[in-house]
PDB file of N, CA and C in Angstrom:
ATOM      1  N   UNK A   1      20.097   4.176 -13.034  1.00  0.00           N
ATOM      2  CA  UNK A   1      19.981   4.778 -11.713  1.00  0.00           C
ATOM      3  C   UNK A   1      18.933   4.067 -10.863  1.00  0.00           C
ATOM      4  N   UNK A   2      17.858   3.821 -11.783  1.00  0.00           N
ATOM      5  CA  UNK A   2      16.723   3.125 -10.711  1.00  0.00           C
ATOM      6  C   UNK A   2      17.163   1.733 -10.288  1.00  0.00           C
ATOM      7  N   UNK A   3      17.740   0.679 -11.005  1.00  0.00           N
ATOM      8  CA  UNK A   3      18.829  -0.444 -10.821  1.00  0.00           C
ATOM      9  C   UNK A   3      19.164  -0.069  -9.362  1.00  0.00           C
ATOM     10  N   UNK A   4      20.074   0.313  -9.623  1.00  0.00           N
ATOM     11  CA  UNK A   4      21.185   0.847  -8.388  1.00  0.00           C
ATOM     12  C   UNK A   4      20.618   1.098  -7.292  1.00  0.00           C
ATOM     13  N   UNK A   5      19.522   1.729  -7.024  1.00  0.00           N
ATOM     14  CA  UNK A   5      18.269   2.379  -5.973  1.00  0.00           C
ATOM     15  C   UNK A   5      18.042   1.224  -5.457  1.00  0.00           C
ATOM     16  N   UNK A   6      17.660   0.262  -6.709  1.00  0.00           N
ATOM     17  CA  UNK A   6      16.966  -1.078  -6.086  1.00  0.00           C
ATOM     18  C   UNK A   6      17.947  -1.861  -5.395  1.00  0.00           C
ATOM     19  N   UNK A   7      19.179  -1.799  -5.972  1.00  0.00           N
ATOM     20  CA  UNK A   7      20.037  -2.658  -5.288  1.00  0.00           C
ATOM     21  C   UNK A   7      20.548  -2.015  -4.287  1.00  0.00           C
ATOM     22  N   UNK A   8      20.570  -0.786  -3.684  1.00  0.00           N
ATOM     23  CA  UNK A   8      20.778  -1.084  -2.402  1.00  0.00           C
ATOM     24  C   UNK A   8      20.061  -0.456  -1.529  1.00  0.00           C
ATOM     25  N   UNK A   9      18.601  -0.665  -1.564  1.00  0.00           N
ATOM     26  CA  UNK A   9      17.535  -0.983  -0.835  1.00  0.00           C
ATOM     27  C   UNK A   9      17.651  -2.490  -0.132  1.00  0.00           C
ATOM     28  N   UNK A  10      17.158  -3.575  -1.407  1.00  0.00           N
ATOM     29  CA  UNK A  10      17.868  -4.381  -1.120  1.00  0.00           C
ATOM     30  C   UNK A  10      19.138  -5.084  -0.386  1.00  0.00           C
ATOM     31  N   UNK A  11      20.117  -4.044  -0.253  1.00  0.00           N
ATOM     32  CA  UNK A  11      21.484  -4.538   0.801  1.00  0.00           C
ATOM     33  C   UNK A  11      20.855  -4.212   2.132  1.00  0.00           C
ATOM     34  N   UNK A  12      20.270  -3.050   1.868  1.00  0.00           N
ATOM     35  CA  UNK A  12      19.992  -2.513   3.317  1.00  0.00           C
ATOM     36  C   UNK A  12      18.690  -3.808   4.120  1.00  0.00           C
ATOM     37  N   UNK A  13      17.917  -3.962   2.934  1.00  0.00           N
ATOM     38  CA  UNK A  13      17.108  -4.843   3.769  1.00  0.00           C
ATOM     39  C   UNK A  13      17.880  -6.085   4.383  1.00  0.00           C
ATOM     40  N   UNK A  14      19.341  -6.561   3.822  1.00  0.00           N
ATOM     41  CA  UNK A  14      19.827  -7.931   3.948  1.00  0.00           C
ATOM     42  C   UNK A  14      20.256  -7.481   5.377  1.00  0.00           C
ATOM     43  N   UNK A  15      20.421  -6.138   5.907  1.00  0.00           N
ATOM     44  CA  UNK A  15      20.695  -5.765   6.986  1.00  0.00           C
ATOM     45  C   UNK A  15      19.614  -5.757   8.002  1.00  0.00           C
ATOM     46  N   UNK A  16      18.749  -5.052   7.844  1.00  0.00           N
ATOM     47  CA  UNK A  16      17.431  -4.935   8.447  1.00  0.00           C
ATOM     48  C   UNK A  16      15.940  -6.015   7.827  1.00  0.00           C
ATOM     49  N   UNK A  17      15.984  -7.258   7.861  1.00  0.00           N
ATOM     50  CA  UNK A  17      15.020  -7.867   7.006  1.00  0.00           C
ATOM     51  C   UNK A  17      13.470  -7.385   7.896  1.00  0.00           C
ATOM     52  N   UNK A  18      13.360  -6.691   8.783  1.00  0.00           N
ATOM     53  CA  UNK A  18      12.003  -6.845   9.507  1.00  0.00           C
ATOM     54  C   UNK A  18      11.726  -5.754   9.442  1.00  0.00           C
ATOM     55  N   UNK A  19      12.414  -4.489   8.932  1.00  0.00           N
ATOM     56  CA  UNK A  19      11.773  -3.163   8.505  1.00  0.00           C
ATOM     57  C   UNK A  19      10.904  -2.562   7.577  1.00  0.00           C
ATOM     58  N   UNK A  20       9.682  -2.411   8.323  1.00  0.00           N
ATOM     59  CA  UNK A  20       8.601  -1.883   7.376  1.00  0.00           C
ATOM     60  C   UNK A  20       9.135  -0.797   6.282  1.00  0.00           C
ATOM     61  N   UNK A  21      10.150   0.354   6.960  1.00  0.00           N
ATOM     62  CA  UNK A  21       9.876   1.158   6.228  1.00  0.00           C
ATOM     63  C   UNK A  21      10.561   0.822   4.419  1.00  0.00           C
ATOM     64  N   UNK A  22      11.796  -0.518   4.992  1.00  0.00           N
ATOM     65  CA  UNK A  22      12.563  -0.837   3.890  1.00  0.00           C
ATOM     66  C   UNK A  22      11.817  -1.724   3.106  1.00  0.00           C
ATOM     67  N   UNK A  23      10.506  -1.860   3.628  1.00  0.00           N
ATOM     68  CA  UNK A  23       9.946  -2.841   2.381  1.00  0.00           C
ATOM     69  C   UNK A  23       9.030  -2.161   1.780  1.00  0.00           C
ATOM     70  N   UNK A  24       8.506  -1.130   2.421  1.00  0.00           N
ATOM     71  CA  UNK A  24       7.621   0.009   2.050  1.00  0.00           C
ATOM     72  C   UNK A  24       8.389   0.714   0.490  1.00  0.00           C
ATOM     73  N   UNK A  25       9.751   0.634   0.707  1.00  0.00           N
ATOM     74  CA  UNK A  25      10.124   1.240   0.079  1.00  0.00           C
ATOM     75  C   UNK A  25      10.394   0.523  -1.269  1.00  0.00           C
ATOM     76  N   UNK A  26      10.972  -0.971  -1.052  1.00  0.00           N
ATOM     77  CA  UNK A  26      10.715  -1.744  -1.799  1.00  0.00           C
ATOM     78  C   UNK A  26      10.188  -1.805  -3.093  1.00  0.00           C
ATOM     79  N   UNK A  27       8.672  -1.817  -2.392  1.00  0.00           N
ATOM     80  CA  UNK A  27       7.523  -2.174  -3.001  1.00  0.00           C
ATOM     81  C   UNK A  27       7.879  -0.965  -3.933  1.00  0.00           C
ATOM     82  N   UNK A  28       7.642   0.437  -3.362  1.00  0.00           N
ATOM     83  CA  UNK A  28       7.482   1.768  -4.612  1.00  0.00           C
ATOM     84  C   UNK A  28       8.253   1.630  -5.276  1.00  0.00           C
ATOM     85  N   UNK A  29       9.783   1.021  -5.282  1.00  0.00           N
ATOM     86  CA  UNK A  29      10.114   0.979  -6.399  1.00  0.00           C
ATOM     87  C   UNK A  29      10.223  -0.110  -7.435  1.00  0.00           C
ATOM     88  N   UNK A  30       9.463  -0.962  -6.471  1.00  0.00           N
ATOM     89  CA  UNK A  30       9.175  -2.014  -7.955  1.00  0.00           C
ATOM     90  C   UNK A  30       8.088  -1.615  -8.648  1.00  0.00           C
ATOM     91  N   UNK A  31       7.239  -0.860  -8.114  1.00  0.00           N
ATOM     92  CA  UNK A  31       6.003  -0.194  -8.765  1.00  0.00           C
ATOM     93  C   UNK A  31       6.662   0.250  -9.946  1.00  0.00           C
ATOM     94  N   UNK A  32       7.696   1.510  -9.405  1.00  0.00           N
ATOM     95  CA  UNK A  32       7.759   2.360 -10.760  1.00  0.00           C
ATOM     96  C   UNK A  32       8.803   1.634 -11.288  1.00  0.00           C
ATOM     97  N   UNK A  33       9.265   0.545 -11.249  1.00  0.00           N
ATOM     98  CA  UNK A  33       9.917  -0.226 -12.338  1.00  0.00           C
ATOM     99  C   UNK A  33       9.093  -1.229 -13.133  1.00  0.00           C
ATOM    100  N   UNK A  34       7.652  -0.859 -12.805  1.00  0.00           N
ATOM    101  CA  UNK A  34       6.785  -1.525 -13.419  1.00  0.00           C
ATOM    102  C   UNK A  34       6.679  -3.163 -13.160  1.00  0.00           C
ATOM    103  N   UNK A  35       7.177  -3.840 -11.628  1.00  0.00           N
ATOM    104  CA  UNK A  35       6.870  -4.885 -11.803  1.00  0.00           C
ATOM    105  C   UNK A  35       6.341  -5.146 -10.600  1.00  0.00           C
ATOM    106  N   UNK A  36       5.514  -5.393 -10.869  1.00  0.00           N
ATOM    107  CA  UNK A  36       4.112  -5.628 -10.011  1.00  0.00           C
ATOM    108  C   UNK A  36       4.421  -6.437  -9.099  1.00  0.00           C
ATOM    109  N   UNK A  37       4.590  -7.581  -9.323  1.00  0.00           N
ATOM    110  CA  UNK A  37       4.620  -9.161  -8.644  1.00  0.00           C
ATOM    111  C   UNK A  37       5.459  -8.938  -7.639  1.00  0.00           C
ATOM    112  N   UNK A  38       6.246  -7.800  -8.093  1.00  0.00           N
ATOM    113  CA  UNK A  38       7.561  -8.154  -6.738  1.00  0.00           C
ATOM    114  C   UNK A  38       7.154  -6.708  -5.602  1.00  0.00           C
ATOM    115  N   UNK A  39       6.827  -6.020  -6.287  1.00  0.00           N
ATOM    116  CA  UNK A  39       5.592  -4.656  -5.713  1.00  0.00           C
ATOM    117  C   UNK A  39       4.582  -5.541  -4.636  1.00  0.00           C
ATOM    118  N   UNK A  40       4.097  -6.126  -5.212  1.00  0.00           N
ATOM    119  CA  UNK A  40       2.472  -6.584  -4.752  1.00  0.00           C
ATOM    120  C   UNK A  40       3.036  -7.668  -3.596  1.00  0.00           C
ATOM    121  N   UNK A  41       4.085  -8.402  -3.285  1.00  0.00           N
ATOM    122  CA  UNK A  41       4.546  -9.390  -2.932  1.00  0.00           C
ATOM    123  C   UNK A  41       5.228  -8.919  -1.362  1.00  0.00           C
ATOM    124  N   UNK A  42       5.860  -7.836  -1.998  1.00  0.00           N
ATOM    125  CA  UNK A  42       6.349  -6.446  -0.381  1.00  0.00           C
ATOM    126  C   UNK A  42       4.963  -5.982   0.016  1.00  0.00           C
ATOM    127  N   UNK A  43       3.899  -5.446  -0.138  1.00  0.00           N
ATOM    128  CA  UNK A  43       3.117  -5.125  -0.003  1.00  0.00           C
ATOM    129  C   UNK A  43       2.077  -5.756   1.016  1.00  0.00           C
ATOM    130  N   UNK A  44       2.102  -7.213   0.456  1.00  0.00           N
ATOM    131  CA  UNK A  44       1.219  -7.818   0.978  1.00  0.00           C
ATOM    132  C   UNK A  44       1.946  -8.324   2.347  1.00  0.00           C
ATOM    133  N   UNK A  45       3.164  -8.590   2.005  1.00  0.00           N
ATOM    134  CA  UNK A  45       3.978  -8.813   3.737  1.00  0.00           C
ATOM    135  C   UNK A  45       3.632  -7.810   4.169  1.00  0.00           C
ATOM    136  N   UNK A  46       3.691  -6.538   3.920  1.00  0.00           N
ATOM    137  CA  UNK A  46       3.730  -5.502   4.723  1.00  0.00           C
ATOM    138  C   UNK A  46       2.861  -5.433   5.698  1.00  0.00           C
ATOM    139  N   UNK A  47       1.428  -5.906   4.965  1.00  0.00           N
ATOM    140  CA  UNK A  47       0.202  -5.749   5.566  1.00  0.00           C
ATOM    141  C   UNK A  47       0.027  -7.269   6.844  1.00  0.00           C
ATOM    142  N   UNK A  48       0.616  -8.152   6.470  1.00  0.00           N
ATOM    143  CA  UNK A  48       0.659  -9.046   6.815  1.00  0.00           C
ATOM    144  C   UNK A  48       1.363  -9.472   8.477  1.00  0.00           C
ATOM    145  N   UNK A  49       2.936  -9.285   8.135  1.00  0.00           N
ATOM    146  CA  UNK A  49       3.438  -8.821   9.526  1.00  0.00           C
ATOM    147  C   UNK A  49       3.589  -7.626   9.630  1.00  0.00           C
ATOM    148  N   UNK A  50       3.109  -6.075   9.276  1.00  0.00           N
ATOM    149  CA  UNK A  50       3.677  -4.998   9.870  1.00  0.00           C
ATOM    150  C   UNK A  50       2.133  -4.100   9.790  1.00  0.00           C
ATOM    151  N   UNK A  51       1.283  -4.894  10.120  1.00  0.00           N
ATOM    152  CA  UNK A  51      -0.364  -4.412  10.154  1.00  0.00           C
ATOM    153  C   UNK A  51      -0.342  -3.352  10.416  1.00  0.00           C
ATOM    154  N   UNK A  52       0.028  -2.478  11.184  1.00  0.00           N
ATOM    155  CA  UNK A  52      -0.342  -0.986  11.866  1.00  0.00           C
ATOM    156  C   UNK A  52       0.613  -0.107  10.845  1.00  0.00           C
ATOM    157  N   UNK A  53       1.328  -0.784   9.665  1.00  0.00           N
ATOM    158  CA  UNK A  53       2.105   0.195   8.725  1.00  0.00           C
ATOM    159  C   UNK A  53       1.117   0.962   7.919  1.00  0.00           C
ATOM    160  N   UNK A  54       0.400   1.953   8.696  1.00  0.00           N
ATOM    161  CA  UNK A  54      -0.681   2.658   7.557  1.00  0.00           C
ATOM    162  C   UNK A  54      -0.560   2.789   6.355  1.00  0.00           C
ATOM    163  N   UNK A  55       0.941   3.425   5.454  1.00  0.00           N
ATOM    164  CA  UNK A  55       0.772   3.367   4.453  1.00  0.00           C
ATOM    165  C   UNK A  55       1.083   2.392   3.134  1.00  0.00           C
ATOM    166  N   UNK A  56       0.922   0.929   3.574  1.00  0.00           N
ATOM    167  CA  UNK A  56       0.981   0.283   2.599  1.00  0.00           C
ATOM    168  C   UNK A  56      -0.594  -0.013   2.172  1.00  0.00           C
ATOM    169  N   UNK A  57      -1.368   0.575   2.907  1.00  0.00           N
ATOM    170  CA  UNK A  57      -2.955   0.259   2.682  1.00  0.00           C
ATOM    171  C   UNK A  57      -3.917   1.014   1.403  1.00  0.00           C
ATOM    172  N   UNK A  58      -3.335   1.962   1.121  1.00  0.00           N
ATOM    173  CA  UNK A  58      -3.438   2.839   0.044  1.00  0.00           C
ATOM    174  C   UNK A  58      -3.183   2.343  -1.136  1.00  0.00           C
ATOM    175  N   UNK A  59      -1.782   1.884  -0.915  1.00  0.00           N
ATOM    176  CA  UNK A  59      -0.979   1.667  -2.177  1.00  0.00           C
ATOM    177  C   UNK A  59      -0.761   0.563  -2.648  1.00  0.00           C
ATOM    178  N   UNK A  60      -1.412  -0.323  -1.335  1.00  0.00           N
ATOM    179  CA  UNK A  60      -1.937  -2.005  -1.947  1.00  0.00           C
ATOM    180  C   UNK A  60      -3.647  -1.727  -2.577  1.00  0.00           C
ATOM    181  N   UNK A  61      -4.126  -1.114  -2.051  1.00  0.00           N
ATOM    182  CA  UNK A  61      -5.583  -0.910  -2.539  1.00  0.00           C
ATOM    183  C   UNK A  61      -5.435  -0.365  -4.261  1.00  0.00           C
ATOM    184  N   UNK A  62      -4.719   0.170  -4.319  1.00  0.00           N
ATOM    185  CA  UNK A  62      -4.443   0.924  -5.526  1.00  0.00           C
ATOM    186  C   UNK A  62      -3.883  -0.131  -6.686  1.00  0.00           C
ATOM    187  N   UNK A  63      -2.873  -0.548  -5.964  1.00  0.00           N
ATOM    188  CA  UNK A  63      -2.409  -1.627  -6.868  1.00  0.00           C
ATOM    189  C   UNK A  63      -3.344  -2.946  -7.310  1.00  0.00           C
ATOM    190  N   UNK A  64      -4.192  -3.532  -6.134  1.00  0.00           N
ATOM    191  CA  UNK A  64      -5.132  -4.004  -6.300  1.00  0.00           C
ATOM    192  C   UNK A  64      -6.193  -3.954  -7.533  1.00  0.00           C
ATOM    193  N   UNK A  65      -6.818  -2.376  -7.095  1.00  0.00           N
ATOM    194  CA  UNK A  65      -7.539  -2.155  -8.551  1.00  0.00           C
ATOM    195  C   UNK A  65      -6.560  -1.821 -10.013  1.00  0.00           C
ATOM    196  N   UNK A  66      -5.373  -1.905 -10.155  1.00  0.00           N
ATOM    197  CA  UNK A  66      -5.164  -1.808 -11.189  1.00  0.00           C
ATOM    198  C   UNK A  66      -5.039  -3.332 -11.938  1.00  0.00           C
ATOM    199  N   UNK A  67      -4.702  -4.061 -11.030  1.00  0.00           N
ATOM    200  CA  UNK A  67      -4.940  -5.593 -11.372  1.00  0.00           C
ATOM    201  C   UNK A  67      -6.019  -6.253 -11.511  1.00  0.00           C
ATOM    202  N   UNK A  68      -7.483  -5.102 -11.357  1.00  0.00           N
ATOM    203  CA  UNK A  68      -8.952  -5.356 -11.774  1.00  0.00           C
ATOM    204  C   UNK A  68      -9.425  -6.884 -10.579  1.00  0.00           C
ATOM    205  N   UNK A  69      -8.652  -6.361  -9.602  1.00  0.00           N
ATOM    206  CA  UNK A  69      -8.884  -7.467  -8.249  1.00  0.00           C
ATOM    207  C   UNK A  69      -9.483  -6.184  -7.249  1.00  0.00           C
ATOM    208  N   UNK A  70     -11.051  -5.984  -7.561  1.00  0.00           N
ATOM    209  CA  UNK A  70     -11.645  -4.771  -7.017  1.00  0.00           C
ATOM    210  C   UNK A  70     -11.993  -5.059  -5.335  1.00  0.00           C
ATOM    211  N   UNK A  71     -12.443  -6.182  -5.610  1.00  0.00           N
ATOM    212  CA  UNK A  71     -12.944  -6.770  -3.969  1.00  0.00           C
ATOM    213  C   UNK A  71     -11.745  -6.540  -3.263  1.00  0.00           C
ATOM    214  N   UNK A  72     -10.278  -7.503  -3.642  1.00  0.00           N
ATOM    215  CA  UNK A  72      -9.681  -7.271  -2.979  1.00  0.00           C
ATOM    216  C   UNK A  72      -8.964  -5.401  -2.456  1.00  0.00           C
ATOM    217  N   UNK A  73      -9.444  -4.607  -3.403  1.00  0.00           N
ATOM    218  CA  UNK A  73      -9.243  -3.089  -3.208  1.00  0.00           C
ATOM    219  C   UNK A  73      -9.858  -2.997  -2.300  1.00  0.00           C
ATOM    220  N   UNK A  74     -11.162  -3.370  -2.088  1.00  0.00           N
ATOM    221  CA  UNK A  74     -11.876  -2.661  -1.338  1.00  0.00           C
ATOM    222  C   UNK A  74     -12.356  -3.112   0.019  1.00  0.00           C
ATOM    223  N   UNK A  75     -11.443  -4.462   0.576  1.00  0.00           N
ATOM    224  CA  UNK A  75     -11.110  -4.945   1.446  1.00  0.00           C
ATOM    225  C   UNK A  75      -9.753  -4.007   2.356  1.00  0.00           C
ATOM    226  N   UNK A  76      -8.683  -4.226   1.335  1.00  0.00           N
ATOM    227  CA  UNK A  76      -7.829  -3.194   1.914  1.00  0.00           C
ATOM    228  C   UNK A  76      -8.284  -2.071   2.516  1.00  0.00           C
ATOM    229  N   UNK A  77      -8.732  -1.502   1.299  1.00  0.00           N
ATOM    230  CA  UNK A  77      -9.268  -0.168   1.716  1.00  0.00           C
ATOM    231  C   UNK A  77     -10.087   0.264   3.266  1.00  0.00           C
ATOM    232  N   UNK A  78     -10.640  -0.936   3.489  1.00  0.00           N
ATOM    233  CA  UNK A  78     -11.592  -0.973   4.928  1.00  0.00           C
ATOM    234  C   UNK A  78     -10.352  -1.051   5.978  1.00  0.00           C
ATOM    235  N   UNK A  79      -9.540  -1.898   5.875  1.00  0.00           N
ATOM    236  CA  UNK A  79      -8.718  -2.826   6.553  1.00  0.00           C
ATOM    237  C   UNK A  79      -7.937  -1.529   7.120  1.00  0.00           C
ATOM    238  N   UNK A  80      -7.902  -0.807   5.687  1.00  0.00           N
ATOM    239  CA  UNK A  80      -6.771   0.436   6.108  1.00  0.00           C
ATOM    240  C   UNK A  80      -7.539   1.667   6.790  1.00  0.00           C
ATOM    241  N   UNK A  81      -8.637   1.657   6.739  1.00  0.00           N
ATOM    242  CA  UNK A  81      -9.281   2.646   7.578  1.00  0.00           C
ATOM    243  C   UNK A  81      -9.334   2.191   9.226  1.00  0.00           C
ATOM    244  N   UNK A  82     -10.101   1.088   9.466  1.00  0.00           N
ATOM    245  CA  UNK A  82      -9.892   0.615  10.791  1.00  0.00           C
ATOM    246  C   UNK A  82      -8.093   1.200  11.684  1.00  0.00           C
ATOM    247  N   UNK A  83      -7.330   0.677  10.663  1.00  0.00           N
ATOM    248  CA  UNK A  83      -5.758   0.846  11.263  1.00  0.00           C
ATOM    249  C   UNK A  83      -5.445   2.532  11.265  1.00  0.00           C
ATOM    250  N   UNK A  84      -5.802   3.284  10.087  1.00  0.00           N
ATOM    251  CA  UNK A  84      -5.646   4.275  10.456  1.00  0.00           C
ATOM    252  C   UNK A  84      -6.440   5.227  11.766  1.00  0.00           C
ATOM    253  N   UNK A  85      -7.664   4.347  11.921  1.00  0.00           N
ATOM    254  CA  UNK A  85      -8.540   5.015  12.829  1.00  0.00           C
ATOM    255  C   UNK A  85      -7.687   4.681  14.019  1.00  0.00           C
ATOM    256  N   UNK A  86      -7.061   3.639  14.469  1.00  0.00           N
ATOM    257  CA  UNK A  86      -6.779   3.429  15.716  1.00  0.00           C
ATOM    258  C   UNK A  86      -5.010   3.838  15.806  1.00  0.00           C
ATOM    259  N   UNK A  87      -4.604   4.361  14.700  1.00  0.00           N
ATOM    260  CA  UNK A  87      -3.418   5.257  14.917  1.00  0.00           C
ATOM    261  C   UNK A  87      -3.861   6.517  15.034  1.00  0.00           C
ATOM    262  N   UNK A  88      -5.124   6.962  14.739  1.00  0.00           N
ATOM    263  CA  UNK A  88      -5.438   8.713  15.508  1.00  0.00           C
ATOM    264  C   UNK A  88      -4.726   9.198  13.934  1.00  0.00           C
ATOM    265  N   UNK A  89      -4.623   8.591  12.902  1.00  0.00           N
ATOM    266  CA  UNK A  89      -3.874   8.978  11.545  1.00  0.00           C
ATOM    267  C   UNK A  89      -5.108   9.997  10.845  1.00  0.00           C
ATOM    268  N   UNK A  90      -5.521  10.871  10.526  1.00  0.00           N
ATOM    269  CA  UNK A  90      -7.095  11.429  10.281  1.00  0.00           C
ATOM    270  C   UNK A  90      -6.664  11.270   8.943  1.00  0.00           C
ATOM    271  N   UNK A  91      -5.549  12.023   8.244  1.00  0.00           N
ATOM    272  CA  UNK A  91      -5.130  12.206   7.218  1.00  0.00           C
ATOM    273  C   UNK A  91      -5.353  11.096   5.950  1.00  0.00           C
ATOM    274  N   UNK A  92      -4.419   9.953   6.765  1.00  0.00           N
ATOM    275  CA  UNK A  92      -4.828   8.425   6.053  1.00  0.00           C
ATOM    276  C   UNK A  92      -5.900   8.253   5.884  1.00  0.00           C
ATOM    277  N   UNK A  93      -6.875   8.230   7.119  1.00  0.00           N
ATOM    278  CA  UNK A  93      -8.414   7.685   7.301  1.00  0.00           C
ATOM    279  C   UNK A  93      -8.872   8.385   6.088  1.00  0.00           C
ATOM    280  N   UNK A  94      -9.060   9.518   6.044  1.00  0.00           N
ATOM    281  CA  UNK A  94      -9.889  10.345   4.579  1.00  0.00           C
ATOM    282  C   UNK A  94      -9.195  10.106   3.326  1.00  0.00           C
ATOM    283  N   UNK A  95      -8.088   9.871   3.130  1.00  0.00           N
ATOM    284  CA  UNK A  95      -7.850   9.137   2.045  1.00  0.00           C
ATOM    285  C   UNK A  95      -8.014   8.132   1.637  1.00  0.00           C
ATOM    286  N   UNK A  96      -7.601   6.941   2.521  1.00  0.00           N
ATOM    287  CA  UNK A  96      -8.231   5.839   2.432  1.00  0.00           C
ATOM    288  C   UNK A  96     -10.107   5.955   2.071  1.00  0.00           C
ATOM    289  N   UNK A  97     -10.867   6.314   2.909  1.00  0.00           N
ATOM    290  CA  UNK A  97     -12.328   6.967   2.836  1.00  0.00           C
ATOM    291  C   UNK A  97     -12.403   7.021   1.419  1.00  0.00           C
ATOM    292  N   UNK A  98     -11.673   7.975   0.825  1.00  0.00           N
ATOM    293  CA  UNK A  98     -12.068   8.488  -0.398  1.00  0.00           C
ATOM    294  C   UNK A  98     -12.114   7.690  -1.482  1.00  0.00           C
ATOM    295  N   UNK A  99     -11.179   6.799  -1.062  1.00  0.00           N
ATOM    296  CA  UNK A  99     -10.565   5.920  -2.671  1.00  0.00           C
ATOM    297  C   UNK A  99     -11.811   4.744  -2.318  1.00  0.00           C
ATOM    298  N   UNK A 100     -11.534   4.245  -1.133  1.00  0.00           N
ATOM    299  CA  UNK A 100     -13.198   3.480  -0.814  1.00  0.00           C
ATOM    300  C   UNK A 100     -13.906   3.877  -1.045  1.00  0.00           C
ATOM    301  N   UNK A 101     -14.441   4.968  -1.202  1.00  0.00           N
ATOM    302  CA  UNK A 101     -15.782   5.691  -1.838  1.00  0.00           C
ATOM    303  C   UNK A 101     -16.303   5.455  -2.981  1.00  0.00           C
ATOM    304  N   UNK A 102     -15.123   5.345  -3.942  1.00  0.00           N
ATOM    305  CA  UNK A 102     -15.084   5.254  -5.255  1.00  0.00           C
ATOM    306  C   UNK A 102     -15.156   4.004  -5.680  1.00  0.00           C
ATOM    307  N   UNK A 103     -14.460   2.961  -5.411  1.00  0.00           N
ATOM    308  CA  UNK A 103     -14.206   1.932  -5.240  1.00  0.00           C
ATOM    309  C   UNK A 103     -15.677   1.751  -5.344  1.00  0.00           C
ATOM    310  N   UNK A 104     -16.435   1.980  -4.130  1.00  0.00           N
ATOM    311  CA  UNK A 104     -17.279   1.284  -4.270  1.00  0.00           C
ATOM    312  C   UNK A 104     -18.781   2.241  -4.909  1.00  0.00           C
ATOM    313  N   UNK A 105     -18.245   3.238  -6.051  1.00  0.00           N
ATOM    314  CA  UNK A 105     -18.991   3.777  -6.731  1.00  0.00           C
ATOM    315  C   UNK A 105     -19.643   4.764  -5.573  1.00  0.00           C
ATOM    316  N   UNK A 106     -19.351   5.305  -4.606  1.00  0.00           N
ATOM    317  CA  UNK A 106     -20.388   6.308  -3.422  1.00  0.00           C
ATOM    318  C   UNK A 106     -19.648   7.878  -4.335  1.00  0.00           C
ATOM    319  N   UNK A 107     -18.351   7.685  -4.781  1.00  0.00           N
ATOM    320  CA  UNK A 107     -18.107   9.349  -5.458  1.00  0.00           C
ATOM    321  C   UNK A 107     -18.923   9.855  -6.070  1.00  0.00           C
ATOM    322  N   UNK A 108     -19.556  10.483  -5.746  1.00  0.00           N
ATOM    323  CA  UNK A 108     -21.128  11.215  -6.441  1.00  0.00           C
ATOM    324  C   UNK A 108     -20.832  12.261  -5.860  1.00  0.00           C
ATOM    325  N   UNK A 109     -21.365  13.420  -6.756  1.00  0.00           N
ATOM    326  CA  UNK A 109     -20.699  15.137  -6.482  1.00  0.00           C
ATOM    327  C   UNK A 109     -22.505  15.320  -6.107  1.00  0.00           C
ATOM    328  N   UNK A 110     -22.412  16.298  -5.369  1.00  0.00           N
ATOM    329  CA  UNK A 110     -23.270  16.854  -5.021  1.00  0.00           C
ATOM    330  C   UNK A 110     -24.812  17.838  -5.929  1.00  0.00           C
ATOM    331  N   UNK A 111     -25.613  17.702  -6.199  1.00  0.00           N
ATOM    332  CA  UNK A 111     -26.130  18.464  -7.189  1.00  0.00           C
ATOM    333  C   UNK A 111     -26.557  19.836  -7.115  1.00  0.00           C
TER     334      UNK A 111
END
């Protein structure tokens, strides 16, 4: 079933090649097919030509640190706050915020 998903995502993109949301989508499911390279590869176009796509900034940051490429997490992570700030996105911004927080070790609970 996940095959099939992929393949016609894929048709659809051969239709639409400049759609964020079809590469957005892409990417998640090469995630959960566990292959990164082709995940990380949509991703980084995403960010690349479709800059103001808030949510590939999360989920490249994420993917980032799981590939123990922290700097580059925590580059995104900025990258994606700026963009969410100037989409008026609040939602993104504090998420993004948060995972940057951590990222860069600031998650500390209160005493």
């Amino acid at each position: 079933m996940q095959r099939n998903r992929l393949q016609k995502l894929l048709e659809f993109l051969e239709s639409e090649p400049d759609d964020p949301f079809l590469k957005y989508a892409l990417a998640t499911e090469y995630l959960r097919l566990n292959e990164t390279g082709q995940a990380l590869a949509y991703y980084e176009d995403l960010v690349n030509k479709h800059h103001d796509y808030v949510g590939t900034y999360y989920h490249l940051g994420k993917l980032y640190e799981a590939l123990n490429r922290k700097d580059d997490a925590i580059k995104t992570y900025r990258e994606g706050m700026t963009v969410a700030r100037a989409a008026h996105d609040n939602h993104a911004y504090a998420e993004l915020q948060s995972v940057y927080n951590a990222a860069m070790g600031l998650d500390y609970e209160d005493d």
